[in-house]
N, C-alpha and C. Protein backbone atom coordinates (compact mmCIF):
# COMPACT_ATOMS: atom_id res chain seq x y z
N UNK A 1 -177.84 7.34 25.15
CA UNK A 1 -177.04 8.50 25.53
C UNK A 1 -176.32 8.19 26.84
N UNK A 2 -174.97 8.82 26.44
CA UNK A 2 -174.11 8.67 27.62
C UNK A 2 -174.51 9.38 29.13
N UNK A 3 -174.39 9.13 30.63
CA UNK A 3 -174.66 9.79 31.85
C UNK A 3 -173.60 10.06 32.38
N UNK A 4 -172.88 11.34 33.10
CA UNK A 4 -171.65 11.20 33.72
C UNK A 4 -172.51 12.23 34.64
N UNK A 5 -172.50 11.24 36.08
CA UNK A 5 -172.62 11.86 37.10
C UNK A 5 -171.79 12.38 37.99
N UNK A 6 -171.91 13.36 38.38
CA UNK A 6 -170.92 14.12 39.42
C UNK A 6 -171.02 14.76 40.61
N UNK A 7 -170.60 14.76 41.39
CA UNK A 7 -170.78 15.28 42.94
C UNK A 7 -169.90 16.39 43.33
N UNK A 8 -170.46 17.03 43.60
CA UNK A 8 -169.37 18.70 43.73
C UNK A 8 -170.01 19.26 45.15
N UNK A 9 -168.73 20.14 46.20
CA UNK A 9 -168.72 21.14 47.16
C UNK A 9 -168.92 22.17 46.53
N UNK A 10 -169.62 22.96 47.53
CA UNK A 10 -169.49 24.02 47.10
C UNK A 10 -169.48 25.17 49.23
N UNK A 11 -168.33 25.43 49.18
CA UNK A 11 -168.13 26.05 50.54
C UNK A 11 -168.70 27.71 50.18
N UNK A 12 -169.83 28.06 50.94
CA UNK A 12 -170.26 29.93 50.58
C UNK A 12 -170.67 29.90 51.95
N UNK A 13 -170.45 31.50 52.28
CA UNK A 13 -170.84 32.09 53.39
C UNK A 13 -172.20 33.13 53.63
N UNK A 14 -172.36 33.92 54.17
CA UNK A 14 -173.20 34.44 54.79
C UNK A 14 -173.20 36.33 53.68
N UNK A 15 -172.18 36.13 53.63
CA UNK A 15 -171.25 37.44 52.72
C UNK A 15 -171.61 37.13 51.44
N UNK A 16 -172.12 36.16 51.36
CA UNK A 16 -172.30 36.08 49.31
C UNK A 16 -171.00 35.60 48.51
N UNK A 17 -170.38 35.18 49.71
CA UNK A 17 -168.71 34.88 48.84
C UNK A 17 -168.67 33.34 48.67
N UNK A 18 -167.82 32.64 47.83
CA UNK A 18 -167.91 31.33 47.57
C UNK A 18 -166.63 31.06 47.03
N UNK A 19 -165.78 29.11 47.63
CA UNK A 19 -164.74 29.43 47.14
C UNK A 19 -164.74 28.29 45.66
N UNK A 20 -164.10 28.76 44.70
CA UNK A 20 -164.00 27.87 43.53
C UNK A 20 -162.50 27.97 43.43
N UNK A 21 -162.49 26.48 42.73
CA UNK A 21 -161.65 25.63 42.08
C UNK A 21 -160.49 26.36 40.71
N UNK A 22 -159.36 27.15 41.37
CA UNK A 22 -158.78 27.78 40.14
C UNK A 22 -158.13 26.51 39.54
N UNK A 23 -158.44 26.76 38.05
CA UNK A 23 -157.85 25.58 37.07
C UNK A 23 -156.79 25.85 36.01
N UNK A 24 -157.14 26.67 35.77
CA UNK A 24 -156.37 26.98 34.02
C UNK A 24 -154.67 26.87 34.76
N UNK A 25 -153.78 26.18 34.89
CA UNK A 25 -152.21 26.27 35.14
C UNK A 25 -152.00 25.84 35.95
N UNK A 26 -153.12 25.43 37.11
CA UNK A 26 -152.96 24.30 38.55
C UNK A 26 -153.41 23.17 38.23
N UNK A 27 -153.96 22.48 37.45
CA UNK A 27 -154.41 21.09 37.39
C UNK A 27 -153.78 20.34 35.86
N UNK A 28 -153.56 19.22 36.30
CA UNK A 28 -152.66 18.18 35.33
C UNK A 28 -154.06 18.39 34.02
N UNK A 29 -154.76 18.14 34.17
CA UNK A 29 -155.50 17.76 33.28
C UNK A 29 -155.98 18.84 32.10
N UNK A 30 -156.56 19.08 31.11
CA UNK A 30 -156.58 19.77 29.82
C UNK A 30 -157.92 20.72 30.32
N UNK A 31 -158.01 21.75 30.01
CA UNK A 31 -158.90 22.69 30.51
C UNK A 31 -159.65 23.37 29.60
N UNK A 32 -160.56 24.34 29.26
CA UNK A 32 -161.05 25.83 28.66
C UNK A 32 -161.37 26.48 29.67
N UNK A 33 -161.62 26.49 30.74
CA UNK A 33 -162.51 27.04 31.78
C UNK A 33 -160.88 27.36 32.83
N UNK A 34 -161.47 28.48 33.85
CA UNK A 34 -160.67 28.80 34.63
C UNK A 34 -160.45 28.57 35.74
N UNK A 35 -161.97 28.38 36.14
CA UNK A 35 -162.63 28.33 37.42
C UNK A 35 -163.84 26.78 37.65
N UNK A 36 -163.83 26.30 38.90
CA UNK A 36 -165.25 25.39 38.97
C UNK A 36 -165.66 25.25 40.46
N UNK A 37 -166.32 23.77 40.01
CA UNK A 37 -166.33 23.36 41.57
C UNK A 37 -165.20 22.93 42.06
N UNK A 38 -165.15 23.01 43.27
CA UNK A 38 -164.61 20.88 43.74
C UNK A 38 -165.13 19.82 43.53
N UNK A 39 -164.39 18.35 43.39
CA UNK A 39 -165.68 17.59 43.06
C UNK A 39 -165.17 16.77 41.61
N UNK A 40 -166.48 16.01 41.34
CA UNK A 40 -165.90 15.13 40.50
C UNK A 40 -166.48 14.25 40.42
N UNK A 41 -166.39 13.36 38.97
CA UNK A 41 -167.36 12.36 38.90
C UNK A 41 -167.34 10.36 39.14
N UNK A 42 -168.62 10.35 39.52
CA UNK A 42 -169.10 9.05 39.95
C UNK A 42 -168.01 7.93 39.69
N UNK A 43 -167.69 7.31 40.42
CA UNK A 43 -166.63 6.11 40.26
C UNK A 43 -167.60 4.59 39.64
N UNK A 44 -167.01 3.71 38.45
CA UNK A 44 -168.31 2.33 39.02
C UNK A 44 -168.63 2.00 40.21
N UNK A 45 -170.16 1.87 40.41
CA UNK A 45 -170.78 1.85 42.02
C UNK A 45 -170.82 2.50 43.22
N UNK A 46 -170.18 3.61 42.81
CA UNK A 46 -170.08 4.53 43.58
C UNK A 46 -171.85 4.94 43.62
N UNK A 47 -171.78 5.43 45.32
CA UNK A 47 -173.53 6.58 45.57
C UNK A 47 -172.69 7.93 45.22
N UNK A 48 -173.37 8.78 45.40
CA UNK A 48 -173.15 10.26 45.41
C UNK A 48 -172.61 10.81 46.40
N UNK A 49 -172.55 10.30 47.62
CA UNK A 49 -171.81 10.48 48.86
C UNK A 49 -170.48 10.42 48.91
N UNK A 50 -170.67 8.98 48.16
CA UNK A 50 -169.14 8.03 48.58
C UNK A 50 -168.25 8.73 47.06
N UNK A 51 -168.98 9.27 46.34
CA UNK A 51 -168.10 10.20 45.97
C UNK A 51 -167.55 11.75 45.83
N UNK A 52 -168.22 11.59 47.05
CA UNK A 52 -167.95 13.30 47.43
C UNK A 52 -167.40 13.17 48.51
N UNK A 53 -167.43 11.84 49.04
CA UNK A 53 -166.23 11.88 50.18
C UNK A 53 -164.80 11.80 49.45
N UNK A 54 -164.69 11.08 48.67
CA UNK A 54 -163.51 10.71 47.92
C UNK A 54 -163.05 11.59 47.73
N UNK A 55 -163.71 12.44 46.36
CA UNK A 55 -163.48 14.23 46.22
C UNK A 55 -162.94 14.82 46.63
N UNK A 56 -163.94 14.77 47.98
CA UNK A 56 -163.28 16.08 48.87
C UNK A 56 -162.13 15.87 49.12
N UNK A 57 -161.39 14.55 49.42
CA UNK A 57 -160.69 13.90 50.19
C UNK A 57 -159.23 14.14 49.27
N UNK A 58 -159.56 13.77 48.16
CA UNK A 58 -158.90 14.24 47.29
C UNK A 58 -158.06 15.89 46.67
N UNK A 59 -159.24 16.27 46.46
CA UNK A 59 -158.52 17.80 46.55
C UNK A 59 -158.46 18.67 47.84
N UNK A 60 -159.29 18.61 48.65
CA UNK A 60 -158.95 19.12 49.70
C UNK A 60 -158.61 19.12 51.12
N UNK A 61 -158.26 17.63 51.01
CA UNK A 61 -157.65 16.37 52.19
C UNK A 61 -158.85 16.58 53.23
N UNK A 62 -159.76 16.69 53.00
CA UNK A 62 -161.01 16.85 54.79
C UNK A 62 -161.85 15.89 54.22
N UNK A 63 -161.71 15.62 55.70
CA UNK A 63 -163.27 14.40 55.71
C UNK A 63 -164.56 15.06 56.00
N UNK A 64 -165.27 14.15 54.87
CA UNK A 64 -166.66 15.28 55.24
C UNK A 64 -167.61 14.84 56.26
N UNK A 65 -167.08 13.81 57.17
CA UNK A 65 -167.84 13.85 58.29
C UNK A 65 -167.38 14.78 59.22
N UNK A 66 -166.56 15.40 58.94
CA UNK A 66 -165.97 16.74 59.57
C UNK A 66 -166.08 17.97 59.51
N UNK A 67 -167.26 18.06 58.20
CA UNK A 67 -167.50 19.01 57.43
C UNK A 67 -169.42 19.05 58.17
N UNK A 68 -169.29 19.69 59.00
CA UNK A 68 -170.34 19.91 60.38
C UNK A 68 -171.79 20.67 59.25
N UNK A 69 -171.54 21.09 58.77
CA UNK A 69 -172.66 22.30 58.00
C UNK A 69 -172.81 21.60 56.65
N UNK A 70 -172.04 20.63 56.19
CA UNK A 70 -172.41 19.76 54.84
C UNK A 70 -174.13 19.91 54.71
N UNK A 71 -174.79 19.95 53.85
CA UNK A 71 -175.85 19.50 53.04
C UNK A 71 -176.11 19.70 51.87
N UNK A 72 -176.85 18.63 51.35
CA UNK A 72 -177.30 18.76 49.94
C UNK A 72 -178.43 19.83 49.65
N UNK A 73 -177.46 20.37 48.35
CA UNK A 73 -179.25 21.27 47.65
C UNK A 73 -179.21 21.17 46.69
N UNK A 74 -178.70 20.83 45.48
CA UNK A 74 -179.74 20.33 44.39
C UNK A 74 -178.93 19.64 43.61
N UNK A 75 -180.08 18.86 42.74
CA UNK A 75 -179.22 18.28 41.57
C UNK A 75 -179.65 18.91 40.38
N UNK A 76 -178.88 19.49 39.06
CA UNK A 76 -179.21 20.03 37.81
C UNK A 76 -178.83 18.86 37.43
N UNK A 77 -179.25 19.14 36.07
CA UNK A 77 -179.33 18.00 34.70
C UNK A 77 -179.25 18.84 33.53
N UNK A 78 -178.16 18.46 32.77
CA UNK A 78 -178.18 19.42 31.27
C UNK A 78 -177.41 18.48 30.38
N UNK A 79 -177.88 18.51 29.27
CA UNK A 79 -177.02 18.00 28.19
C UNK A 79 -176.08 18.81 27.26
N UNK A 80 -175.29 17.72 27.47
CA UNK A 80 -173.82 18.27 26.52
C UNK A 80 -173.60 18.25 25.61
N UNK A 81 -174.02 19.17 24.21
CA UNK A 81 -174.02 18.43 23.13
C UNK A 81 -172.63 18.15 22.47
N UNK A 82 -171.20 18.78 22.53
CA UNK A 82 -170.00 18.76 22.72
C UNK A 82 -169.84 17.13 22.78
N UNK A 83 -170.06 16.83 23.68
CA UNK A 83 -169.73 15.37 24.32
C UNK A 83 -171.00 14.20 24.37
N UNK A 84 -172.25 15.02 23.85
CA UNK A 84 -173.28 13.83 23.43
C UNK A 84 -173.83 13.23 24.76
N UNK A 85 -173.35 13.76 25.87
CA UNK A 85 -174.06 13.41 27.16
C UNK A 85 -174.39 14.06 27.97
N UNK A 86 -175.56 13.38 28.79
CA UNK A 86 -176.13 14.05 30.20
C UNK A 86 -175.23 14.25 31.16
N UNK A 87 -175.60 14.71 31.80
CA UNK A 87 -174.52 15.78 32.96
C UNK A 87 -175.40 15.65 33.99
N UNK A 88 -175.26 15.22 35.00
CA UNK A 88 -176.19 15.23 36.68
C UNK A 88 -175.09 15.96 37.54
N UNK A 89 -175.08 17.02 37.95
CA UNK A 89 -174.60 17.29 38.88
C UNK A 89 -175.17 17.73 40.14
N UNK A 90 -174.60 17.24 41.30
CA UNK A 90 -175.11 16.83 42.69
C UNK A 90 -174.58 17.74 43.23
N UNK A 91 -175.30 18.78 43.93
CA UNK A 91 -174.49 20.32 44.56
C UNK A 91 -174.67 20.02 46.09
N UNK A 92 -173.88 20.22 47.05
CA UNK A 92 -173.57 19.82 48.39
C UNK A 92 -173.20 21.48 48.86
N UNK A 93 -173.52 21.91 49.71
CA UNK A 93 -172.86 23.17 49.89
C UNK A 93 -172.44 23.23 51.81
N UNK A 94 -171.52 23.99 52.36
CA UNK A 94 -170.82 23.95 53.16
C UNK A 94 -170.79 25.65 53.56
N UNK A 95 -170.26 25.63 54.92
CA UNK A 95 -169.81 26.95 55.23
C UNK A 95 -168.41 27.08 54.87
N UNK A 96 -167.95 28.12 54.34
CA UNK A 96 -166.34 28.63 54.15
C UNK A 96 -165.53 28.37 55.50
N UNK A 97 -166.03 28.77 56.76
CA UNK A 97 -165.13 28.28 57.71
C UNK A 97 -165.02 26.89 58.07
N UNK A 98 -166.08 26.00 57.65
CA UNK A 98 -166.14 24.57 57.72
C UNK A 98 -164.56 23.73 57.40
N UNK A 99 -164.86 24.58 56.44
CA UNK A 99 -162.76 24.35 55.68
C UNK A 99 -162.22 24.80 55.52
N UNK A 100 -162.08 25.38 56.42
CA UNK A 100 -160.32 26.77 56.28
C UNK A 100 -159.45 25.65 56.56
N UNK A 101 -159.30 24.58 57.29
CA UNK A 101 -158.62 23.96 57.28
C UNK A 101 -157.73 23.17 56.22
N UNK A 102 -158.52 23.68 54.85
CA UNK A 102 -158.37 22.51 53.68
C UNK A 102 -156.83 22.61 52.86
N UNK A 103 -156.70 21.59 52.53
CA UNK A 103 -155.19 21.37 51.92
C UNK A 103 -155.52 21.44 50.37
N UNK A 104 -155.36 21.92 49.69
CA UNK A 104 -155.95 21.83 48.10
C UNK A 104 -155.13 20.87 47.65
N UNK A 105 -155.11 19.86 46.85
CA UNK A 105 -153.96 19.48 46.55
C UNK A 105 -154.18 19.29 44.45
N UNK A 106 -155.06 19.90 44.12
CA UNK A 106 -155.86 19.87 43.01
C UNK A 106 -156.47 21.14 42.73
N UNK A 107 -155.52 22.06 41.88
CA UNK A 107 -156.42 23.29 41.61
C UNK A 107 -155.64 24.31 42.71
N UNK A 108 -156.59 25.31 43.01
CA UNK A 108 -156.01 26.67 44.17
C UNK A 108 -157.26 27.23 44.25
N UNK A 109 -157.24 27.02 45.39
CA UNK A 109 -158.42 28.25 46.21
C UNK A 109 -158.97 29.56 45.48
N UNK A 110 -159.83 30.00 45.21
CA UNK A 110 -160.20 31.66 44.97
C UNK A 110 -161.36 31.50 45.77
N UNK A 111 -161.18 32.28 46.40
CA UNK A 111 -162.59 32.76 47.61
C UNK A 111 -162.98 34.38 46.36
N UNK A 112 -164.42 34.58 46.47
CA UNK A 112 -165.11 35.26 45.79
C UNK A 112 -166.58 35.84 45.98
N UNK A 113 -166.87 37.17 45.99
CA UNK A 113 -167.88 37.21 45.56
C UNK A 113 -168.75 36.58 44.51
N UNK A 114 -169.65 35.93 44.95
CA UNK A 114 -170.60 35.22 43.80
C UNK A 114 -170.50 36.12 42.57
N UNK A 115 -171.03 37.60 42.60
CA UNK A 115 -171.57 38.24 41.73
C UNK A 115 -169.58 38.59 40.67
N UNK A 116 -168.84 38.43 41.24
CA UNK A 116 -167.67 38.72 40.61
C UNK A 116 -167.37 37.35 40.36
N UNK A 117 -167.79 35.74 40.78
CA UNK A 117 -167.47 34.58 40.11
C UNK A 117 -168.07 34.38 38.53
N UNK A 118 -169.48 35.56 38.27
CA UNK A 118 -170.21 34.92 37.00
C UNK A 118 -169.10 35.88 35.94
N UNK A 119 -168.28 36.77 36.28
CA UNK A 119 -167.56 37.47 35.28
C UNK A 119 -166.74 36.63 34.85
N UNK A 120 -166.13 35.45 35.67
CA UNK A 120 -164.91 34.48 35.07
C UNK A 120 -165.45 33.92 34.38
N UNK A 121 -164.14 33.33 33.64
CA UNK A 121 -164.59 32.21 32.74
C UNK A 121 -164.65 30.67 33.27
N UNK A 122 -165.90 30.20 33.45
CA UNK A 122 -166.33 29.08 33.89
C UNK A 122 -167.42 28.88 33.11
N UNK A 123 -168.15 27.41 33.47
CA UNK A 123 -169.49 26.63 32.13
C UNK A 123 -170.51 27.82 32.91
N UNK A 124 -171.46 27.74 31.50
CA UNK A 124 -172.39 28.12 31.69
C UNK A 124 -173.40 27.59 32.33
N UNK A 125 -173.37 26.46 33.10
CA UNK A 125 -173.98 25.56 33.60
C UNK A 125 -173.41 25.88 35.00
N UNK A 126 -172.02 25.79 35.20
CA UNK A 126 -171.90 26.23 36.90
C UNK A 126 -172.35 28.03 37.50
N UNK A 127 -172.26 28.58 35.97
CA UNK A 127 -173.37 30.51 36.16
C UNK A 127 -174.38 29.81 37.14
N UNK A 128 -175.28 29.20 36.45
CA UNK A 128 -176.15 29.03 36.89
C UNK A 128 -176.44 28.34 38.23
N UNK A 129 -175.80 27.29 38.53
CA UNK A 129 -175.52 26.79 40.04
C UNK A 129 -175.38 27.95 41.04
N UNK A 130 -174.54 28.99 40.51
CA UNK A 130 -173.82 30.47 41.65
C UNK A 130 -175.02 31.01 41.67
N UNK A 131 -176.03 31.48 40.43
CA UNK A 131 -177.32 32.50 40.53
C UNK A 131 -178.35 31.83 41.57
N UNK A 132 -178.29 30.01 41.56
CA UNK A 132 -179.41 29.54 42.28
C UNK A 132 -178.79 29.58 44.03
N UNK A 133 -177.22 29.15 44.22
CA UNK A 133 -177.00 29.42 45.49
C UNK A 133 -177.15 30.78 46.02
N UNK A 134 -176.64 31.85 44.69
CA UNK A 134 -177.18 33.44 45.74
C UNK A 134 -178.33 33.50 46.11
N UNK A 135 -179.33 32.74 44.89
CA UNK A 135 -180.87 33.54 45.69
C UNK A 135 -181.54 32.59 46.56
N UNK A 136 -180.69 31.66 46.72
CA UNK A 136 -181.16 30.53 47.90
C UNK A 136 -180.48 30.94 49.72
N UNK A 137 -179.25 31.85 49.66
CA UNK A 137 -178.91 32.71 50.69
C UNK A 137 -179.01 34.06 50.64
N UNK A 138 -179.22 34.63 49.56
CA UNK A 138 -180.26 36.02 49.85
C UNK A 138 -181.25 36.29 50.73
């Protein structure tokens, strides 16, 4: 079985708000979903870092040694049966003011209440990432 690992931001505040990745009509690439992370997956030889520096760097031009409040909190694992593979995703989370500075250049900003992000249409797999960051800052 196939592995596609991935490394994703996730910027939330103190307010319960969090910002995601608008997709459906901003990004080149083919969609169902509306909404996500930032972020993106593993390059050959890439660590998990070095591609979440890239990432970031990528859609939202900041370096994340600049990104003062960066840390990791978890990794999920789910399989895809769609696509016949495992899914690792590597959740990094940030303060919202950490990157007000950010340039999107991939996607568009929506800043959000968590509890109004699970109404969009996004995977059922990133629901669940938003339910574990609310009750991890609750």
């Amino acid at each position: 079985m196939k592995l596609r690992r991935v490394a994703l931001i996730v910027p939330i505040n103190n307010n319960f708000e969090v910002i995601l990745q608008r997709r459906k009509g901003f990004i080149e690439k083919q969609t169902d979903k509306d909404y996500g992370f930032f972020g993106g997956g593993l390059e050959e030889g890439e660590s998990v870092k070095e591609a979440l520096k890239r990432e970031v760097m990528e859609e939202l031009t900041l370096d994340i040694n600049n990104i003062k409040s960066l840390k990791f909190f978890k990794t999920f694992k789910y399989y895809n049966e769609e696509k016949d593979m495992e899914i690792e995703l590597n959740v990094f989370l940030c303060e919202i003011d950490d990157v007000s500075q950010m340039d999107v250049k991939e996607g568009k900003p929506a800043t959000l209440k968590i509890e109004e992000a699970y109404e969009l249409n996004i995977s059922q797999m990133d629901k669940k990432v938003l339910k574990e960051i609310y009750n991890h800052i609750k």
